[in-house]
N, C-alpha and C. Protein backbone atom coordinates (compact mmCIF):
# COMPACT_ATOMS: atom_id res chain seq x y z
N UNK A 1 -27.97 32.55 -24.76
CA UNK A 1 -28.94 32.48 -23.70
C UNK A 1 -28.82 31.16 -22.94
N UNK A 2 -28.46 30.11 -23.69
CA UNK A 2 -29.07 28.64 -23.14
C UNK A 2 -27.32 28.60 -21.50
N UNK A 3 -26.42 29.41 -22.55
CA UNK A 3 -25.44 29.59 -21.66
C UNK A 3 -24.98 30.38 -20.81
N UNK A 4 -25.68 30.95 -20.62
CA UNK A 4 -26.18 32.23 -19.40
C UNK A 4 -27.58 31.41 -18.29
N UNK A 5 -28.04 30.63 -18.89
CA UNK A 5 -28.53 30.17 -17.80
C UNK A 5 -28.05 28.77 -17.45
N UNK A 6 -27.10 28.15 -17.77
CA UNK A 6 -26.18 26.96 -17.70
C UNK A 6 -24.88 27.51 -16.31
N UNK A 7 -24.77 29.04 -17.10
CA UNK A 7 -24.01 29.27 -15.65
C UNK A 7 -25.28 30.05 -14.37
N UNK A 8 -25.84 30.47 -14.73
CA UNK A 8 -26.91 30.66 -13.61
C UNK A 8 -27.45 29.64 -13.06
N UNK A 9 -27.35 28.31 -13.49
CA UNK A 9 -27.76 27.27 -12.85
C UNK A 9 -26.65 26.86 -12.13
N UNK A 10 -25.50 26.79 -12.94
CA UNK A 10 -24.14 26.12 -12.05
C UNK A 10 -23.99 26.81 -10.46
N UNK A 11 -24.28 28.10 -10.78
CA UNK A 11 -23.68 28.88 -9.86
C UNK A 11 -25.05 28.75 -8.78
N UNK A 12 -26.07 28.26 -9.28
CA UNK A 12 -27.59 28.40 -7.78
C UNK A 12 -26.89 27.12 -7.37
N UNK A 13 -26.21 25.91 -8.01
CA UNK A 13 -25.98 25.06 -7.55
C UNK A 13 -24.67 24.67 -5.88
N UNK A 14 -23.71 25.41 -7.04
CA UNK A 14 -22.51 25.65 -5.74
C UNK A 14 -22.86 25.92 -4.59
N UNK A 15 -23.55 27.42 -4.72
CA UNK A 15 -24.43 28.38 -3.73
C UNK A 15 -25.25 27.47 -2.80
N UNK A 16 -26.20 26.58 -3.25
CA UNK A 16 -26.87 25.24 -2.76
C UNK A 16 -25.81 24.65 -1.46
N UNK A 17 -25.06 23.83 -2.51
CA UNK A 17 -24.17 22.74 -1.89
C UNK A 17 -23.90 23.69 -0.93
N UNK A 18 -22.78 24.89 -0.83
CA UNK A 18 -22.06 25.31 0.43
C UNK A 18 -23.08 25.67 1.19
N UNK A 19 -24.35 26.27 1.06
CA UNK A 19 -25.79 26.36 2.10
C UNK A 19 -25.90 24.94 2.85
N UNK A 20 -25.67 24.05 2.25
CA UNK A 20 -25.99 22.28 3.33
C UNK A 20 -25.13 21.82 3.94
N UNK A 21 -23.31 22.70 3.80
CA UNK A 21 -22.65 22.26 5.07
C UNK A 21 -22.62 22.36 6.46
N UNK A 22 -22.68 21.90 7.16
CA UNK A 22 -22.66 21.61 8.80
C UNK A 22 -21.80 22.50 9.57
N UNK A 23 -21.31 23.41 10.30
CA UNK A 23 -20.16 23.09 11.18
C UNK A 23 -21.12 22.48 12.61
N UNK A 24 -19.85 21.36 12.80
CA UNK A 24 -20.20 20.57 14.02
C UNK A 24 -19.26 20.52 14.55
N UNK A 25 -19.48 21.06 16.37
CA UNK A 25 -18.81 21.45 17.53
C UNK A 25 -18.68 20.34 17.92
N UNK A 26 -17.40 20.21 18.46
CA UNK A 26 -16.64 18.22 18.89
C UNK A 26 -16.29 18.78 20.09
N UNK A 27 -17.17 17.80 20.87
CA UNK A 27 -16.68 17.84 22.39
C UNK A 27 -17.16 16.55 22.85
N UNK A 28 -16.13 15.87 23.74
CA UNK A 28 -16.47 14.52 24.02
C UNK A 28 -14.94 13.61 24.19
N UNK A 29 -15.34 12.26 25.02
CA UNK A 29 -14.27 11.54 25.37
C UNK A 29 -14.33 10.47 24.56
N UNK A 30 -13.13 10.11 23.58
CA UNK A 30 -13.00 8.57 23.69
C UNK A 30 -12.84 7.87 24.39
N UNK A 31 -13.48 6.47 24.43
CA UNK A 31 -13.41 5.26 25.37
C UNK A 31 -12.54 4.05 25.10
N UNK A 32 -11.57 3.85 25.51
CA UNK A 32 -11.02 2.68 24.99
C UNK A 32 -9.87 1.92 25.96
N UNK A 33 -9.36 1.35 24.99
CA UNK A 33 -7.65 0.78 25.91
C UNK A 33 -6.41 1.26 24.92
N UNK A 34 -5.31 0.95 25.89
CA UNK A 34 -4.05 1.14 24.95
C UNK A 34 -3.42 0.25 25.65
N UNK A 35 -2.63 0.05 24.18
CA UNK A 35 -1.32 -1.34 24.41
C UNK A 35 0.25 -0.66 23.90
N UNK A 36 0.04 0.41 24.37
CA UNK A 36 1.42 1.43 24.09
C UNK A 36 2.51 1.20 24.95
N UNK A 37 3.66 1.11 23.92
CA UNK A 37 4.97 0.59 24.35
C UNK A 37 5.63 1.44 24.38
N UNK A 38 6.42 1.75 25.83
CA UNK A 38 7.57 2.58 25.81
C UNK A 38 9.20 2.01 25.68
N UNK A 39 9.75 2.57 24.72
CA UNK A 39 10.97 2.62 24.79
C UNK A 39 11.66 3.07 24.88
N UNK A 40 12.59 3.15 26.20
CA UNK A 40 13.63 3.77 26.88
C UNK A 40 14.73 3.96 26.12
N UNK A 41 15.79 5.11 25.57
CA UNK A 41 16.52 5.12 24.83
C UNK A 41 17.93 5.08 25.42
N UNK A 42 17.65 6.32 26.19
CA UNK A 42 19.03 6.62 27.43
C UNK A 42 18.18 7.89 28.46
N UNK A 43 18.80 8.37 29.01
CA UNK A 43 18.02 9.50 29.70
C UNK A 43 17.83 9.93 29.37
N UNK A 44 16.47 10.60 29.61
CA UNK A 44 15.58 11.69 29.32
C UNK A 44 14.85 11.58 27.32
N UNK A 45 15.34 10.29 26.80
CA UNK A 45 14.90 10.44 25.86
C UNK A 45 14.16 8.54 25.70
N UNK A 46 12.85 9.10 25.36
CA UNK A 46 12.10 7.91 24.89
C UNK A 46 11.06 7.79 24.12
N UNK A 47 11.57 6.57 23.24
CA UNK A 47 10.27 6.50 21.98
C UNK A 47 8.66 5.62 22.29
N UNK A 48 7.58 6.03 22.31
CA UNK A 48 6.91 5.31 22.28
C UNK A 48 6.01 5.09 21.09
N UNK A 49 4.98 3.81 20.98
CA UNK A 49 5.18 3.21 20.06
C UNK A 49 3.55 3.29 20.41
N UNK A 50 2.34 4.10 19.76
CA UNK A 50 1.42 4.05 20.43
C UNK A 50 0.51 3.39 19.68
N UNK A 51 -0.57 2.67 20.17
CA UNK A 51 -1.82 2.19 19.75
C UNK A 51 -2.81 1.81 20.55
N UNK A 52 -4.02 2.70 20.19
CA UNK A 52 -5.61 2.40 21.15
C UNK A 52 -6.76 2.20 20.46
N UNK A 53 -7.54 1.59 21.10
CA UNK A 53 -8.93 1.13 20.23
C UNK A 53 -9.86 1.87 20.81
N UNK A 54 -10.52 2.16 20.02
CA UNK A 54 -11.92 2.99 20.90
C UNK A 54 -13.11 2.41 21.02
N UNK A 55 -13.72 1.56 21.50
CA UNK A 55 -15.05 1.40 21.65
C UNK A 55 -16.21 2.72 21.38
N UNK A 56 -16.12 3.83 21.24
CA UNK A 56 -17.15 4.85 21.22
C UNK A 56 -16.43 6.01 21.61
N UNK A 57 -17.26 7.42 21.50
CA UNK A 57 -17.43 8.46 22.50
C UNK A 57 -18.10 9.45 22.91
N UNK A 58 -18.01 9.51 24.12
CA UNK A 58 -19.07 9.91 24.80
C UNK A 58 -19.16 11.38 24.58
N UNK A 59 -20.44 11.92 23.92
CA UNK A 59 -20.31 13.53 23.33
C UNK A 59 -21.63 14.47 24.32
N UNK A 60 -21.50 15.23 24.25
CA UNK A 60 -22.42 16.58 24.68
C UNK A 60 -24.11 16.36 24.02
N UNK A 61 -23.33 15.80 22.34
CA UNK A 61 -24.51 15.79 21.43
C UNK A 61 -24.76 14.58 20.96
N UNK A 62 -25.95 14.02 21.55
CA UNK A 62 -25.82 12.41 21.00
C UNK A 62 -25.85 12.53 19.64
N UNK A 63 -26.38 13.74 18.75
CA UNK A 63 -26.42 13.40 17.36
C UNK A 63 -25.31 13.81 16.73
N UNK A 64 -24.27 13.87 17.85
CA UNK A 64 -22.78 14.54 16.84
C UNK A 64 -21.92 13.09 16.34
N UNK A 65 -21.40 13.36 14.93
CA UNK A 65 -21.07 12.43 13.96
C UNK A 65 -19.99 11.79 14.77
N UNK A 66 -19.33 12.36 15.64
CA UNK A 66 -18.69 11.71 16.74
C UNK A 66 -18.91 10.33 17.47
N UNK A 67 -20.36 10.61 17.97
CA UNK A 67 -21.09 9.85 19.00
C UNK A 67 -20.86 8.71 18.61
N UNK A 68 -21.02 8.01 17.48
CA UNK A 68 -20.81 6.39 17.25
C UNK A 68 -19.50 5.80 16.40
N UNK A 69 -18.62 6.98 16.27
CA UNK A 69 -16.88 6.52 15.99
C UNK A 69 -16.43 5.35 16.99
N UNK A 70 -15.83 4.22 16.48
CA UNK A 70 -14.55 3.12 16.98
C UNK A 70 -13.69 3.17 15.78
N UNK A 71 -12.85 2.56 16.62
CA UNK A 71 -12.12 2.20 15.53
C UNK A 71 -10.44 2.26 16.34
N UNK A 72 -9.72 2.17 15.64
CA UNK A 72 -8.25 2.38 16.05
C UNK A 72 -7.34 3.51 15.82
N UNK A 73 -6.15 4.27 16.59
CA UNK A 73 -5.68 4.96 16.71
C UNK A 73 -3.92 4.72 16.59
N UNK A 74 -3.05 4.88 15.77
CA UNK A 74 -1.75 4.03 15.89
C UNK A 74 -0.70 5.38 15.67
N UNK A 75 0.20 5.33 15.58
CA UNK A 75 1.43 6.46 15.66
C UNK A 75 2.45 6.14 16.57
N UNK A 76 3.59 7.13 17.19
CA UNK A 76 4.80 7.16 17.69
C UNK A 76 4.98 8.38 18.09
N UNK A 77 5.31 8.87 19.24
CA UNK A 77 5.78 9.97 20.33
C UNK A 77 7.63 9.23 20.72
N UNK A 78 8.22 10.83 20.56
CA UNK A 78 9.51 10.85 20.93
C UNK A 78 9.18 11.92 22.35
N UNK A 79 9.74 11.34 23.32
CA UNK A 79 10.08 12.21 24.78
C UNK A 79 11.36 12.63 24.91
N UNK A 80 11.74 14.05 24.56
CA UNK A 80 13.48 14.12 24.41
C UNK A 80 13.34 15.23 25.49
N UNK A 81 13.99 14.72 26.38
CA UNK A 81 14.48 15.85 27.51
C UNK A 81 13.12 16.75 28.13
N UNK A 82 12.13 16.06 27.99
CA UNK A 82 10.63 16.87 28.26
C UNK A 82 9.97 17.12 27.65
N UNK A 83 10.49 17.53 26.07
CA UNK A 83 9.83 17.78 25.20
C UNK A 83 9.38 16.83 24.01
N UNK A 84 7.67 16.86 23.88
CA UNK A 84 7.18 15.95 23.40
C UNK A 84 6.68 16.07 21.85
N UNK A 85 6.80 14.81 21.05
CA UNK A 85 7.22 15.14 18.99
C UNK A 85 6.21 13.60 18.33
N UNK A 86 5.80 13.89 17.85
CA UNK A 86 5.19 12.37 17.29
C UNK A 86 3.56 12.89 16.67
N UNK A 87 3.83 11.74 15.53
CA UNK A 87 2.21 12.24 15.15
C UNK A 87 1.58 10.50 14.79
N UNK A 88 0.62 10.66 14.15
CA UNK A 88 -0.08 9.36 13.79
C UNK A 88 -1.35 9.31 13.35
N UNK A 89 -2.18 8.11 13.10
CA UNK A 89 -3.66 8.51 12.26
C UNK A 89 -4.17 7.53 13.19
N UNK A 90 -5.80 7.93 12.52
CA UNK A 90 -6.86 7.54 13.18
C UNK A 90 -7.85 6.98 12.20
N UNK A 91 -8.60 5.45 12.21
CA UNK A 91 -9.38 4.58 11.49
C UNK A 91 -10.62 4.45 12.17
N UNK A 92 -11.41 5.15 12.05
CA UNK A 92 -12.77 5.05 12.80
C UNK A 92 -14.03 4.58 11.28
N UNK A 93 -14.84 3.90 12.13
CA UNK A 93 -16.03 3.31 11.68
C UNK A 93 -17.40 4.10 12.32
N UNK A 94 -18.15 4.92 11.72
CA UNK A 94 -19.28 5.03 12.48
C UNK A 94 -20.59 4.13 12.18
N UNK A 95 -21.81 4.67 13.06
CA UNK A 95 -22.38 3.62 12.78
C UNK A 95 -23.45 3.30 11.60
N UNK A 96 -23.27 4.31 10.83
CA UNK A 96 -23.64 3.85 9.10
C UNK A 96 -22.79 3.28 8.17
N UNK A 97 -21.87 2.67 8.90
CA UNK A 97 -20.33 2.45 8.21
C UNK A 97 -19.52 3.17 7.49
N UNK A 98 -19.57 4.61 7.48
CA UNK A 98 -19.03 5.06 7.12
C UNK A 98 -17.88 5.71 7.66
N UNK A 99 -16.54 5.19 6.83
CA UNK A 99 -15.41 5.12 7.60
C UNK A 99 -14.47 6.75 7.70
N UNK A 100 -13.90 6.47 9.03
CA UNK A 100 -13.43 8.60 8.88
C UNK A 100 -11.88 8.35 8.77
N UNK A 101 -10.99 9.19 8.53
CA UNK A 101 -9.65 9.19 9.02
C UNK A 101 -9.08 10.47 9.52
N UNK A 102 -8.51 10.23 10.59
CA UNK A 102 -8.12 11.52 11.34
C UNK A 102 -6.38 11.39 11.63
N UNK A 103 -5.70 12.92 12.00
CA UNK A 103 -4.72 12.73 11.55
C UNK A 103 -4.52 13.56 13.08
N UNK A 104 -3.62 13.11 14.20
CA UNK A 104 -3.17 13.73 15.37
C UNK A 104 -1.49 13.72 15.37
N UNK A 105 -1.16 14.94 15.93
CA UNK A 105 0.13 15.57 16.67
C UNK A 105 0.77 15.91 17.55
N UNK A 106 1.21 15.25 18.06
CA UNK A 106 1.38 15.88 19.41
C UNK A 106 2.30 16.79 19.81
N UNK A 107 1.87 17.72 20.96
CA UNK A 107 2.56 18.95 21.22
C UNK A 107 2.89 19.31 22.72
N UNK A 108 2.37 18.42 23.68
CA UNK A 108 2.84 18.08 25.04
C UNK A 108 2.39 17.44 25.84
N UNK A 109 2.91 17.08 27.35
CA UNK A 109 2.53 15.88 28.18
C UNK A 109 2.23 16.66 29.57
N UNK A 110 1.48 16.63 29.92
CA UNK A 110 1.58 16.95 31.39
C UNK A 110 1.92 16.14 32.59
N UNK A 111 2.40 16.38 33.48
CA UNK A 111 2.84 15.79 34.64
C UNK A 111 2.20 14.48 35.20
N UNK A 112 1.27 14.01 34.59
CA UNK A 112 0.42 12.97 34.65
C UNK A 112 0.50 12.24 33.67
N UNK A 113 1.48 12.47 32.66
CA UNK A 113 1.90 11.05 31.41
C UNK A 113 0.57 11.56 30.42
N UNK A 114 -0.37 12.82 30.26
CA UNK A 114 -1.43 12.75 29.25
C UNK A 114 -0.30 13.49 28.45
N UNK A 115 -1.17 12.72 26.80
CA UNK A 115 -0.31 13.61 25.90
C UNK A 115 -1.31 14.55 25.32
N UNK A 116 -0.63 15.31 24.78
CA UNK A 116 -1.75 16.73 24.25
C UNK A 116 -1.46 17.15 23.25
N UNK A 117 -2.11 17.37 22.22
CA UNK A 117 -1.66 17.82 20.88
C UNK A 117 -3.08 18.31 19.80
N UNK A 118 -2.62 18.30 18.60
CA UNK A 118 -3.53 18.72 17.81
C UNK A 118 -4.18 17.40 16.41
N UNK A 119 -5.49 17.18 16.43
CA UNK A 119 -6.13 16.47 15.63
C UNK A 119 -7.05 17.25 14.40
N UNK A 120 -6.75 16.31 13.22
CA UNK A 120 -7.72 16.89 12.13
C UNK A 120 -8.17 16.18 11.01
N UNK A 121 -9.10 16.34 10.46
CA UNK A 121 -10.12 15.31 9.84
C UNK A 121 -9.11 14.94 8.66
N UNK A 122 -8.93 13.77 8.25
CA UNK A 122 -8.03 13.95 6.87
C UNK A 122 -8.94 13.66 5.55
N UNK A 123 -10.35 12.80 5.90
CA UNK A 123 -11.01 12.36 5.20
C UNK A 123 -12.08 10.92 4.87
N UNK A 124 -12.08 10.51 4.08
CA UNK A 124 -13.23 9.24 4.51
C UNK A 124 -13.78 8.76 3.77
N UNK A 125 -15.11 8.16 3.94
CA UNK A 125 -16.08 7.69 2.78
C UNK A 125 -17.42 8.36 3.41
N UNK A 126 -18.31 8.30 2.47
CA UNK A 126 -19.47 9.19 2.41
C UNK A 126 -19.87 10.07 3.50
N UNK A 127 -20.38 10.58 4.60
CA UNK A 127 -20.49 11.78 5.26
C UNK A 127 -18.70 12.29 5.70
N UNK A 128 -18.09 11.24 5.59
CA UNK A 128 -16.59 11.90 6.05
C UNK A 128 -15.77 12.21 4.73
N UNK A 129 -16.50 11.69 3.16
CA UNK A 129 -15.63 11.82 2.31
C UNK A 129 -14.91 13.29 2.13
N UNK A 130 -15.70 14.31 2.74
CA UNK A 130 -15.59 15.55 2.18
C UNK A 130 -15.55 16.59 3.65
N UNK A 131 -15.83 15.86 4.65
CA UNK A 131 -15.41 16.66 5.88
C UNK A 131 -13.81 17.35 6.55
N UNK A 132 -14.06 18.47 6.71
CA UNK A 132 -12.56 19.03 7.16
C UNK A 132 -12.63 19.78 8.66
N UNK A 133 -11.68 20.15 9.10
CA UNK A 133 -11.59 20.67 10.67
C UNK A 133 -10.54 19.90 11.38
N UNK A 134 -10.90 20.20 12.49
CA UNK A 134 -10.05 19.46 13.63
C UNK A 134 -10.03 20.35 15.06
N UNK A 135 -9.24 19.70 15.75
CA UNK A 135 -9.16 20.06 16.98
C UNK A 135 -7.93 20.13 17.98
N UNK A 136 -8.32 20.13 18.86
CA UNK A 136 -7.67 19.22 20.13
C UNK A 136 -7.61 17.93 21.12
N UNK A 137 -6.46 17.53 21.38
CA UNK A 137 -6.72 16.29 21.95
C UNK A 137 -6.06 16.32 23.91
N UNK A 138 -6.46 16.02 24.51
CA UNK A 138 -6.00 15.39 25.86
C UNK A 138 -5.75 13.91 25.91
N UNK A 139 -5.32 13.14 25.98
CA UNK A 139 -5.34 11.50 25.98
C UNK A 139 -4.30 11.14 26.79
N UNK A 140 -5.00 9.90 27.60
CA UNK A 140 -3.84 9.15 28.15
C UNK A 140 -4.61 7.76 29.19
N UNK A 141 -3.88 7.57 29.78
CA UNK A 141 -4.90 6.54 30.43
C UNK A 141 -3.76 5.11 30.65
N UNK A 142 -3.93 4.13 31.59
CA UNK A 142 -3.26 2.67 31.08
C UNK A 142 -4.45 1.56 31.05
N UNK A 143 -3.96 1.03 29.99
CA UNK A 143 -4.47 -0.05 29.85
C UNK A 143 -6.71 0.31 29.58
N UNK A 144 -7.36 -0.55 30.06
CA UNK A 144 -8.80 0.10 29.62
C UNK A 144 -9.14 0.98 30.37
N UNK A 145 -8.38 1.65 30.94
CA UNK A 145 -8.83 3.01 31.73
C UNK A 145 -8.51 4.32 30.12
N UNK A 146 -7.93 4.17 29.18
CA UNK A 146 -7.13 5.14 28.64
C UNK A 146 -8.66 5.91 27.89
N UNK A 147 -8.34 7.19 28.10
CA UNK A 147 -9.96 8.40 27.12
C UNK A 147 -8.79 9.09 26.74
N UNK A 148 -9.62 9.92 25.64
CA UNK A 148 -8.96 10.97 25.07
C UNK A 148 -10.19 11.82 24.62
N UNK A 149 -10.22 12.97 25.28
CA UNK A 149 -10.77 14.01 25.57
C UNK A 149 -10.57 15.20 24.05
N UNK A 150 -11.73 15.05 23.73
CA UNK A 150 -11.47 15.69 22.44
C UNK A 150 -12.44 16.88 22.06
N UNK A 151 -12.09 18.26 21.45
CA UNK A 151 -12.66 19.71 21.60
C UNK A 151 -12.36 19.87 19.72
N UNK A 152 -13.18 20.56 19.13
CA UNK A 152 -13.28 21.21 17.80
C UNK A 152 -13.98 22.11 17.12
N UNK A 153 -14.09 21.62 15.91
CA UNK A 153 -14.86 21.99 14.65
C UNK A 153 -14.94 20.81 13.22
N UNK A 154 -16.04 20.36 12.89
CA UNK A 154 -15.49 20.03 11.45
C UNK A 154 -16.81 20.59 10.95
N UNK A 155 -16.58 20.99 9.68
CA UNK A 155 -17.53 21.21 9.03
C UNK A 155 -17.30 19.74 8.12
N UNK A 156 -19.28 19.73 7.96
CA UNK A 156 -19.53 18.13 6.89
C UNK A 156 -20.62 18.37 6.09
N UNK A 157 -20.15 18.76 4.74
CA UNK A 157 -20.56 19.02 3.79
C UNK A 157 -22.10 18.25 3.31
């Protein structure tokens, strides 16, 4: 008996926990600069060497876990003949200090130098320890003009 209700408790518990996860819709711009270096290889092929800071971003939902992310963004994009390859992570701080890490890819550029690709939560400390999802990214910009325009899902447990 005592173990029939040891798993009837385990199991109201699980049941619990997955009832209090979130999904939260990501829409919103990062704000920041970039100090991204291009390097020219030969024609049509070039490595760049990327890194941006974010001051904030600006969301739909001021209470989305988004809204008070900075932090820094670092990685590398190859441009070979048009087609665009590179991935890299993401170190954000929100503003309970709790730190996120996100993991972006990129998958193309449009005619305007933005790169475009795919982002996703990799993990964190306390509200991000256990969050998953991801999205999409638009980004580009020079210098403190640079946003990156960002669309999702994460669920946060």
């Amino acid at each position: 008996m005592k173990r029939l209700l040891s798993i009837m408790g385990l199991a109201a518990l699980v049941t619990a926990s997955g009832a209090m996860a979130e999904t939260v819709m990501v829409k919103g711009t990062g704000m920041g600069s970039s100090d991204s270096m291009q390097m020219p290889v030969s024609d049509g092929l070039v490595v760049v060497h990327n890194r941006t800071s974010y001051e904030g971003f600006e969301t739909e939902d001021p209470e989305s876990p988004f809204a008070s992310l900075s932090g820094s963004c670092f990685g590398a994009t190859l441009v070979e003949a048009g087609a665009v390859s590179g991935s890299g992570n993401c170190h954000y701080t929100d503003a309970d200090g709790d730190q996120a890490v996100m993991a972006w890819t990129a998958t193309g550029m449009s005619e305007e130098g933005r790169v475009s690709g795919d982002w996703s939560v990799v993990g964190g400390t306390g509200k991000w320890a256990e969050a998953s999802g991801g999205g999409t990214f638009d980004a580009g910009g020079e210098g403190a003009d640079y946003t990156n325009m960002v669309t999702g899902e994460v669920e946060m447990p």
